[in-house]
Protein backbone atom coordinates (compact mmCIF):
# COMPACT_ATOMS: atom_id res chain seq x y z
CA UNK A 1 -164.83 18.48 -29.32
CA UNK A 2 -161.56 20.23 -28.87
CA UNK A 3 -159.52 19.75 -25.54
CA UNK A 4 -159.34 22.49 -22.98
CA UNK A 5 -156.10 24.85 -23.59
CA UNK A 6 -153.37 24.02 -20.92
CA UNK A 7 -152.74 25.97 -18.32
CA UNK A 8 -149.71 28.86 -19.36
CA UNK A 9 -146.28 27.21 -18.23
CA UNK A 10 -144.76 29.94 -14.87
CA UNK A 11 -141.62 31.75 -16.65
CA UNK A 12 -140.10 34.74 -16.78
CA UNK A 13 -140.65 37.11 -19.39
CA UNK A 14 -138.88 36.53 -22.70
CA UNK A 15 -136.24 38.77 -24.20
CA UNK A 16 -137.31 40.54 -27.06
CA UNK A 17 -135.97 38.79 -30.00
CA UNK A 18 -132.48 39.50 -31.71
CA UNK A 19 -134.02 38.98 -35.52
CA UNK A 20 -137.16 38.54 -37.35
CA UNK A 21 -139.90 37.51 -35.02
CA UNK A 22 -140.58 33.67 -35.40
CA UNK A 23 -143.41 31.35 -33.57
CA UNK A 24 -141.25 30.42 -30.93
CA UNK A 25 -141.04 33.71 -29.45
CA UNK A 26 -144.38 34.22 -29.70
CA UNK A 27 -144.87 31.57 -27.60
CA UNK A 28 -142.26 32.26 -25.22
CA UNK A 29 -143.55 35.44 -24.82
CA UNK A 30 -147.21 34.05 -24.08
CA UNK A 31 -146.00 31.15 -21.85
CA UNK A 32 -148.18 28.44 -24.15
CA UNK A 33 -147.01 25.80 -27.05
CA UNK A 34 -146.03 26.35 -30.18
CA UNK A 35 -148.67 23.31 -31.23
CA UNK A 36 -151.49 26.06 -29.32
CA UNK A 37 -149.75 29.17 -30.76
CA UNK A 38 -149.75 27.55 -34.17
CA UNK A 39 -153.60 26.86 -34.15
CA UNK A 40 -154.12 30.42 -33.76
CA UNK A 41 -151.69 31.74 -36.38
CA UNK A 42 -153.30 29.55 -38.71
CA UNK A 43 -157.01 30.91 -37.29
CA UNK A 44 -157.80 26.88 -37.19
CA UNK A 45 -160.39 26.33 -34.03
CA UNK A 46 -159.02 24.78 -31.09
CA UNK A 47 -158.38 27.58 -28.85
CA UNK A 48 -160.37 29.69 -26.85
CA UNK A 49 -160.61 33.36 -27.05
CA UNK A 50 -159.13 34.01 -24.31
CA UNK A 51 -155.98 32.36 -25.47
CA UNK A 52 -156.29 33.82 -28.58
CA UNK A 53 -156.75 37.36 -28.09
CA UNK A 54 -153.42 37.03 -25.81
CA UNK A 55 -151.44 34.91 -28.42
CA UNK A 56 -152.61 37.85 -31.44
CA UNK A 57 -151.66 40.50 -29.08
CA UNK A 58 -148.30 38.88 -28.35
CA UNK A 59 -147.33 38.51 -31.91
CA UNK A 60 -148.73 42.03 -32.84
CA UNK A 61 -146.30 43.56 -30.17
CA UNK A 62 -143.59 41.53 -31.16
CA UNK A 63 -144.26 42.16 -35.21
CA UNK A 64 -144.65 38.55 -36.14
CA UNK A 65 -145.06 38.02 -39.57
CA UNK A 66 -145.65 34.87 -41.33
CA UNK A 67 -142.96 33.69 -43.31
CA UNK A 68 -144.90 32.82 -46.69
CA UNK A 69 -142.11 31.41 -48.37
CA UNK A 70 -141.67 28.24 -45.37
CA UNK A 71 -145.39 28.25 -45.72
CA UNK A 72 -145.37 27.64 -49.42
CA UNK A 73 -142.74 25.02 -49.32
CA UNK A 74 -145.46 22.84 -46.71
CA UNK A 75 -147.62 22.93 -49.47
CA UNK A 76 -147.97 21.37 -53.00
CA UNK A 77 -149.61 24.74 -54.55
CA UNK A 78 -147.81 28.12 -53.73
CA UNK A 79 -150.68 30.53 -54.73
CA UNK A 80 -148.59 32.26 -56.44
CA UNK A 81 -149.02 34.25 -59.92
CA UNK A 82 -146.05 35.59 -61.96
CA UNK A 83 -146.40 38.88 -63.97
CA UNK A 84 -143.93 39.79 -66.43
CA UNK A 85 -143.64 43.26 -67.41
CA UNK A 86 -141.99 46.74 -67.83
CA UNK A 87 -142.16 49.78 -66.23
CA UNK A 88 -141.66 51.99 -68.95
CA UNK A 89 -145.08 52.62 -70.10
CA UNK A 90 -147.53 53.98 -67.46
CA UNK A 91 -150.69 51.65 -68.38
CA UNK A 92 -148.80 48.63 -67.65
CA UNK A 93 -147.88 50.14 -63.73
CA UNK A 94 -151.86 50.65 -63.87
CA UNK A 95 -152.50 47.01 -64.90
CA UNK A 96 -150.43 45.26 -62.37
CA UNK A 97 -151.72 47.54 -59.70
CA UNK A 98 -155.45 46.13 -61.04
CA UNK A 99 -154.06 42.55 -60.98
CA UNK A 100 -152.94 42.95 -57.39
CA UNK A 101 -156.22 43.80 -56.14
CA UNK A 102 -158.35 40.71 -57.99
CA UNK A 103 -155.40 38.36 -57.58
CA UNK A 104 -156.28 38.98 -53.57
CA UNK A 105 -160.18 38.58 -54.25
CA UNK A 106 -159.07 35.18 -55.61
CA UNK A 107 -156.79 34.05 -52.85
CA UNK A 108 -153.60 34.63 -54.72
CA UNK A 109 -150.35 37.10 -54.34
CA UNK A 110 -148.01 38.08 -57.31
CA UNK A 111 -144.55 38.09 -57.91
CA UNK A 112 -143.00 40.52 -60.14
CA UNK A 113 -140.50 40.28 -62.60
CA UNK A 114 -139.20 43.72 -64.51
CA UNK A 115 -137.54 44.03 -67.41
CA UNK A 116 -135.44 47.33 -68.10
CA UNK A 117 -133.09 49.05 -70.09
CA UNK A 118 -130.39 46.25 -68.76
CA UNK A 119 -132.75 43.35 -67.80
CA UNK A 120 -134.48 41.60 -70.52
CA UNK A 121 -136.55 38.62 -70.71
CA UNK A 122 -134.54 35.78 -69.29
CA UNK A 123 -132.94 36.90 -66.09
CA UNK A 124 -136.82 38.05 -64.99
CA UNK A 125 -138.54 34.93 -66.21
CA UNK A 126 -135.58 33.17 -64.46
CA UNK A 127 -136.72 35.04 -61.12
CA UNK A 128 -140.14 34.18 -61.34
CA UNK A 129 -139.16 30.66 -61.83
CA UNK A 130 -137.46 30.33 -58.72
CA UNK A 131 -140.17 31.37 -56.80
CA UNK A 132 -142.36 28.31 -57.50
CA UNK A 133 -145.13 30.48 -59.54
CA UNK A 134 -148.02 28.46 -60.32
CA UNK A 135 -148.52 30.13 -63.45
CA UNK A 136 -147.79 33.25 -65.27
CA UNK A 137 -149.41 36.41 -66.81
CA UNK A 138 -147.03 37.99 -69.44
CA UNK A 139 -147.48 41.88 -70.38
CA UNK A 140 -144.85 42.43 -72.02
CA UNK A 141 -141.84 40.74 -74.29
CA UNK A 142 -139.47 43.29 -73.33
CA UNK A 143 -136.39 44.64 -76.26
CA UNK A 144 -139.19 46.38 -77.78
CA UNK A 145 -140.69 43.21 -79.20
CA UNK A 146 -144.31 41.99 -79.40
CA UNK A 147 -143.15 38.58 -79.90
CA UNK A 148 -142.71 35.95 -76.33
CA UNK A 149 -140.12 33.22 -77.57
CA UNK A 150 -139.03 30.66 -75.08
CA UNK A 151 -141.89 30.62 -72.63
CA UNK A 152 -141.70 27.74 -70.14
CA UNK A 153 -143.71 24.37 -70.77
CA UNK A 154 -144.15 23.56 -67.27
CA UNK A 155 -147.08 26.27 -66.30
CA UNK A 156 -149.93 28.02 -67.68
CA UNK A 157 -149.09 31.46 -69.52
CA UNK A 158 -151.95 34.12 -70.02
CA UNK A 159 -150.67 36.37 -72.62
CA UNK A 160 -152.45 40.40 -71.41
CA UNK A 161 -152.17 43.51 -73.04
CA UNK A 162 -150.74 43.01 -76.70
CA UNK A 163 -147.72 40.44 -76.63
CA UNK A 164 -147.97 37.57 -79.16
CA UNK A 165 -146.55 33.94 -79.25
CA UNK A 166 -146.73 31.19 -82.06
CA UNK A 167 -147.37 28.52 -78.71
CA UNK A 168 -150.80 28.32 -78.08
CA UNK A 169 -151.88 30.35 -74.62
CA UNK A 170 -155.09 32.08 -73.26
CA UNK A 171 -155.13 35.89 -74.21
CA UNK A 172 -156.39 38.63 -72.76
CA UNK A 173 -156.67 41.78 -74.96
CA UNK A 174 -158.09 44.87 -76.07
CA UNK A 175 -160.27 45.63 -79.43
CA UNK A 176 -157.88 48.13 -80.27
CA UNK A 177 -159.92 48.95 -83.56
CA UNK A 178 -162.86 49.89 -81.95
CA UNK A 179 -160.37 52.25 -80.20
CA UNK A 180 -159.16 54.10 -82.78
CA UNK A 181 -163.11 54.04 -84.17
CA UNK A 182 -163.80 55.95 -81.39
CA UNK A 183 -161.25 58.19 -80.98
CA UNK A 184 -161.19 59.27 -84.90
CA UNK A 185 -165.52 59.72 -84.80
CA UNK A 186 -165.26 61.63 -81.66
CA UNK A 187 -162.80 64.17 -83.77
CA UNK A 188 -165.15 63.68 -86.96
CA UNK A 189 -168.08 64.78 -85.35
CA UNK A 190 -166.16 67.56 -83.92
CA UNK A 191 -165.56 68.76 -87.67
CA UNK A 192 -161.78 67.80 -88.46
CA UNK A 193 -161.51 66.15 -91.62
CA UNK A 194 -157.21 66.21 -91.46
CA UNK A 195 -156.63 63.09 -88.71
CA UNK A 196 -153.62 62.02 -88.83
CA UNK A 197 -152.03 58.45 -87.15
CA UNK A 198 -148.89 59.20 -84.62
CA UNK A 199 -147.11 55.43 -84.54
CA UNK A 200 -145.88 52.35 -86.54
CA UNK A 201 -146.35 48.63 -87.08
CA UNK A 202 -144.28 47.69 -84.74
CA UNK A 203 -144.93 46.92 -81.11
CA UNK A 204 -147.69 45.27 -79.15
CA UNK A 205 -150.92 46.58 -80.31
CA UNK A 206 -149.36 48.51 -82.81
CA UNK A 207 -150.55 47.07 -86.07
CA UNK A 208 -154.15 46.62 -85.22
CA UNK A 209 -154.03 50.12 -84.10
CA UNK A 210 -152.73 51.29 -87.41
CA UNK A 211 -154.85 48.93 -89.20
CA UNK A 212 -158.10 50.44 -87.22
CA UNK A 213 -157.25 54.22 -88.44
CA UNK A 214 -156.79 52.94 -92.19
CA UNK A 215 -160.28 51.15 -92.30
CA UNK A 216 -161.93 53.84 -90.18
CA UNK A 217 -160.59 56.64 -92.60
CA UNK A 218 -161.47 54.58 -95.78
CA UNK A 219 -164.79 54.10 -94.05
CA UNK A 220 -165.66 57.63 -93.86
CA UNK A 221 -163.54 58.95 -97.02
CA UNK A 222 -160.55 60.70 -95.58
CA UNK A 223 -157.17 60.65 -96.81
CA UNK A 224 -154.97 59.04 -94.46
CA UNK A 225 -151.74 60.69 -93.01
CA UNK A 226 -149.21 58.78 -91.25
CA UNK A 227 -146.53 60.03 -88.91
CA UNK A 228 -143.97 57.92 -87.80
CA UNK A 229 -143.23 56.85 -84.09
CA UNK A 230 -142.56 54.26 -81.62
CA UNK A 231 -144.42 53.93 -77.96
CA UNK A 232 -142.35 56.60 -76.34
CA UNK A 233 -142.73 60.34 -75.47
CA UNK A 234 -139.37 60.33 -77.74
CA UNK A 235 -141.36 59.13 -80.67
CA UNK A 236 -144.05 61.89 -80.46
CA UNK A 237 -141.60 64.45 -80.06
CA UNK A 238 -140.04 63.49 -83.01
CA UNK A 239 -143.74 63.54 -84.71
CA UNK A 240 -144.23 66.84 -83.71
CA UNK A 241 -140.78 68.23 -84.67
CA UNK A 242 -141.65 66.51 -88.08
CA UNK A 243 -144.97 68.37 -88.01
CA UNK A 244 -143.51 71.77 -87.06
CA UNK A 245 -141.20 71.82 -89.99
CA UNK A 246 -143.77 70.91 -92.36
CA UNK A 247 -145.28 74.43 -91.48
CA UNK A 248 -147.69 73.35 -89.10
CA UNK A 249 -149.53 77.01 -87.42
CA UNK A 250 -148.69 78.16 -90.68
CA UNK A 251 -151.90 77.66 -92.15
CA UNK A 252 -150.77 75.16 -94.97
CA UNK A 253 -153.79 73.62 -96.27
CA UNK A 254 -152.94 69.94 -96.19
CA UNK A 255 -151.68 69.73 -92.66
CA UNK A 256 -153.52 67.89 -90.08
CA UNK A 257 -155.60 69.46 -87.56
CA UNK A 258 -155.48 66.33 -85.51
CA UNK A 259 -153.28 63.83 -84.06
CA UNK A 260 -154.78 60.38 -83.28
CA UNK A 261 -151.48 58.40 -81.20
CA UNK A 262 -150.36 55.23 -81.01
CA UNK A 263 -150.60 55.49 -77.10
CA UNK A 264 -150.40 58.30 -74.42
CA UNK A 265 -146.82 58.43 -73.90
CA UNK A 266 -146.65 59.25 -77.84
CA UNK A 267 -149.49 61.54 -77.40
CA UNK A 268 -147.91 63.13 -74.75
CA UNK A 269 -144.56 63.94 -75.93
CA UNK A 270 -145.90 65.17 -79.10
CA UNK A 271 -148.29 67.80 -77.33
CA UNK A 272 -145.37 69.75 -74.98
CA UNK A 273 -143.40 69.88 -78.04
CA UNK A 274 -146.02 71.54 -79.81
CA UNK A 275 -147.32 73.34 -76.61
CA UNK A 276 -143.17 74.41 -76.36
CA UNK A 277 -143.10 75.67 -80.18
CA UNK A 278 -146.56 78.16 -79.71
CA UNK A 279 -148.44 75.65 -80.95
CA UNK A 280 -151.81 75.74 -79.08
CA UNK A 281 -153.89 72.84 -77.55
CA UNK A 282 -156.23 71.99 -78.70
CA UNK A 283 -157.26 75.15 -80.32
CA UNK A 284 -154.67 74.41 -83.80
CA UNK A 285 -154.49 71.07 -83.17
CA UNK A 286 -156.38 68.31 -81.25
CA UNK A 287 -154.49 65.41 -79.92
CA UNK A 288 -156.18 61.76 -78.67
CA UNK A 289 -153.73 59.20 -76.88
CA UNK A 290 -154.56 55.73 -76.11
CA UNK A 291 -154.22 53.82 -72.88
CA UNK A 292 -156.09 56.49 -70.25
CA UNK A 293 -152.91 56.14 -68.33
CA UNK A 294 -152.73 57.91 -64.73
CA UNK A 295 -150.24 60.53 -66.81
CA UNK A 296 -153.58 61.48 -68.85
CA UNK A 297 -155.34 62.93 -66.41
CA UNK A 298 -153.06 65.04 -64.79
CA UNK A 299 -154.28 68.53 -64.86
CA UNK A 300 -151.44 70.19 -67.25
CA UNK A 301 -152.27 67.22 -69.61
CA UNK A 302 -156.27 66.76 -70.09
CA UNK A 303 -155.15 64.09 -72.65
CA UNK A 304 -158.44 63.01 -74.51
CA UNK A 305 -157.52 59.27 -74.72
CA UNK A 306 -158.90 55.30 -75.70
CA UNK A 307 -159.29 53.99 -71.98
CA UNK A 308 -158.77 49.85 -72.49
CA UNK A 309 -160.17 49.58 -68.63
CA UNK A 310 -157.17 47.82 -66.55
CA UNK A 311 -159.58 46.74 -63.89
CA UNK A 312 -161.81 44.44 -66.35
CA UNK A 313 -158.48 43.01 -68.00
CA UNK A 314 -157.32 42.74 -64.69
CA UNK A 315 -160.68 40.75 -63.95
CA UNK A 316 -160.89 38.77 -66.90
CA UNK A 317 -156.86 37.84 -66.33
CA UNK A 318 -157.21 36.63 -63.35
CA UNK A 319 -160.20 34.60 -63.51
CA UNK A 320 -158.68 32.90 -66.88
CA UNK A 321 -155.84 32.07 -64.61
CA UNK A 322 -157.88 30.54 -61.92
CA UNK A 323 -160.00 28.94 -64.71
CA UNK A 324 -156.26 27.32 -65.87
CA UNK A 325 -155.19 26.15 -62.79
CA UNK A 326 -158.56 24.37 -62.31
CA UNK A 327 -159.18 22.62 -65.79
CA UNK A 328 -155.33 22.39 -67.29
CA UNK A 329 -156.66 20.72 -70.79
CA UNK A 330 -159.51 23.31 -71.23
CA UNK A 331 -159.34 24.82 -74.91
CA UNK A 332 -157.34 27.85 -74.46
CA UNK A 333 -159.21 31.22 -73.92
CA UNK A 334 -158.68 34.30 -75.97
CA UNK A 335 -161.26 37.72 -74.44
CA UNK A 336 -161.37 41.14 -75.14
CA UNK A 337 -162.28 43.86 -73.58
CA UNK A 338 -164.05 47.22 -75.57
CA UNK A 339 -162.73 49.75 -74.60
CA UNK A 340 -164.34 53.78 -73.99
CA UNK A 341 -163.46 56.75 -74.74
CA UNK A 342 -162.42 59.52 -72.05
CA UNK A 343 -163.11 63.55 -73.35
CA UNK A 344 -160.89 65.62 -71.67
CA UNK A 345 -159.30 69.21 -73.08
CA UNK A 346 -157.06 67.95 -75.56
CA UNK A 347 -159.45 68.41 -78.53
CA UNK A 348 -161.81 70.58 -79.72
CA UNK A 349 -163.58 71.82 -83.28
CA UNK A 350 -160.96 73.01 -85.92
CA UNK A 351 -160.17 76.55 -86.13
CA UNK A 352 -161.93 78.27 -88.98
């Protein structure tokens, strides 16, 4: 049974405080403990709601925060989950988004670290380190690599998306040839017979892509065409240009009448420099990205694209993580997710 709550002490009104709000002027402000004023900031029982409603009032008016990072230090876990990543391609800015919101379901927060143009792998993972992560979700290898060298020993590492590492870690991934399946027997059964692959072997994801278009062409007796390009909108324009002086809208025979890309942002660049050059889409050429990033659907893109589903490898991240943290010797996890196929106006039958 909990004692009564003393009485509040008499004293005059406390001056609004000079920084960041803290406990102590919360309970100045209220005229009660800290010990009292702690009990509710906590939401432990021991006060009554009378007390309480006047001790959250005080600290809403005053914009009390707690500080997380004091917190964390009182405390042998942290709660904390680092993600590793770029923000150069738009599914990745979808997939943290996703891991935010079933990190919270699971009592955890994130911390970020970016790598850029001038910020690579070690300063962020440094970062990340500092802040006492309990373990870490990698997206990315950052310098255009697939390839995670140097990952620390000292906490679990869930490998999501496509990175790679010779060290043993859970995975979380995408069936990236059932993908491409899809995307090349949507534009089969729409009558093109001239699909072309936009991308390389190089880059997370990238080979199995490539691999999925050879075996699906082979599978259904189409000669394969190959167009080279990296991940970027750069990349596809440079497809396209390549494209456009091979005659394409000319009516050359042997040209493709559609573009299956490595990922949106390929997809993507390679369509407004086609759109730019009188090329229409998808009336002379259909186009199918891969990712379903948030740049897909705007309405002057209508990008028919692979959608990997960020919220289920969010999910499944997450819950491998958790999974981790619980059993540390478990055998290490590997899950994919199939992905779906989203139809929007980027493709349509071949011209006659």
């Amino acid at each position: 049974m909990s004692s009564p709550d003393p009485a509040p002490r008499d004293a005059q009104p406390a001056a609004e405080p000079a920084g960041r709000p803290t406990m102590r002027d919360v309970a100045e402000r209220v005229g009660m403990s800290r010990q009292l004023v702690s009990i509710v900031l906590r939401g432990a029982p021991g006060a009554s709601e009378a007390s309480r409603d006047r001790i959250l009032t005080a600290a809403r008016e005053l914009g009390y925060h707690p500080d997380d990072s004091a917190r964390m230090l009182r405390r042998r876990r942290s709660g904390q989950l680092g993600v590793l990543f770029t923000m150069r391609q738009p599914f990745e800015v979808d997939l943290v988004d996703a891991l935010y919101r079933h990190a919270g379901e699971l009592g955890y927060t994130l911390a970020l670290g970016t790598m850029g143009e001038h910020r690579d792998l070690e300063p962020a993972l440094a970062g990340l380190m500092r802040q006492r992560i309990e373990a870490l979700i990698a997206l990315d290898a950052g310098a255009g690599g697939e390839e995670f060298v140097g990952l620390p020993a000292g906490i679990p590492t869930l490998l999501l998306g496509g990175p790679t590492s010779h060290e043993v870690h859970d995975r979380v991934g995408v069936e990236n040839e059932r993908g491409i399946s899809l995307a090349i027997a949507h534009l089969a059964d729409l009558g093109h017979e001239r699909i072309a692959f936009v991308g390389s072997d190089v880059g997370a994801n990238a080979r199995p892509r490539l691999d999925g278009y050879r075996a699906e062409m082979r599978a259904r007796g189409l000669r394969e065409q190959i167009i080279a390009s990296d991940y970027s909108e750069l990349g596809g324009h440079r497809a396209a240009t390549t494209l456009l002086e091979s005659g394409l809208g000319s009516g050359a025979a042997e040209l493709p009448t559609a573009l299956v890309c490595m990922n949106d942002h390929c997809a993507i660049g390679a369509m407004h420099t086609l759109v730019r050059a009188g090329v229409r889409v998808p009336e002379d050429i259909s186009i199918v990205g891969f990712d379903d990033s948030t740049a897909a659907g705007l309405p002057y893109v209508e990008l028919t694209t692979v959608r990997p589903d960020p919220e289920s490898m969010a999910q499944l991240a997450v819950e491998t993580v958790h999974a981790r943290l619980a059993e540390p010797h478990a055998a290490a996890a590997i899950r994919r997710v199939t992905p779906t196929l989203t139809v929007r106006a980027s493709t349509a039958p071949p011209r006659p």
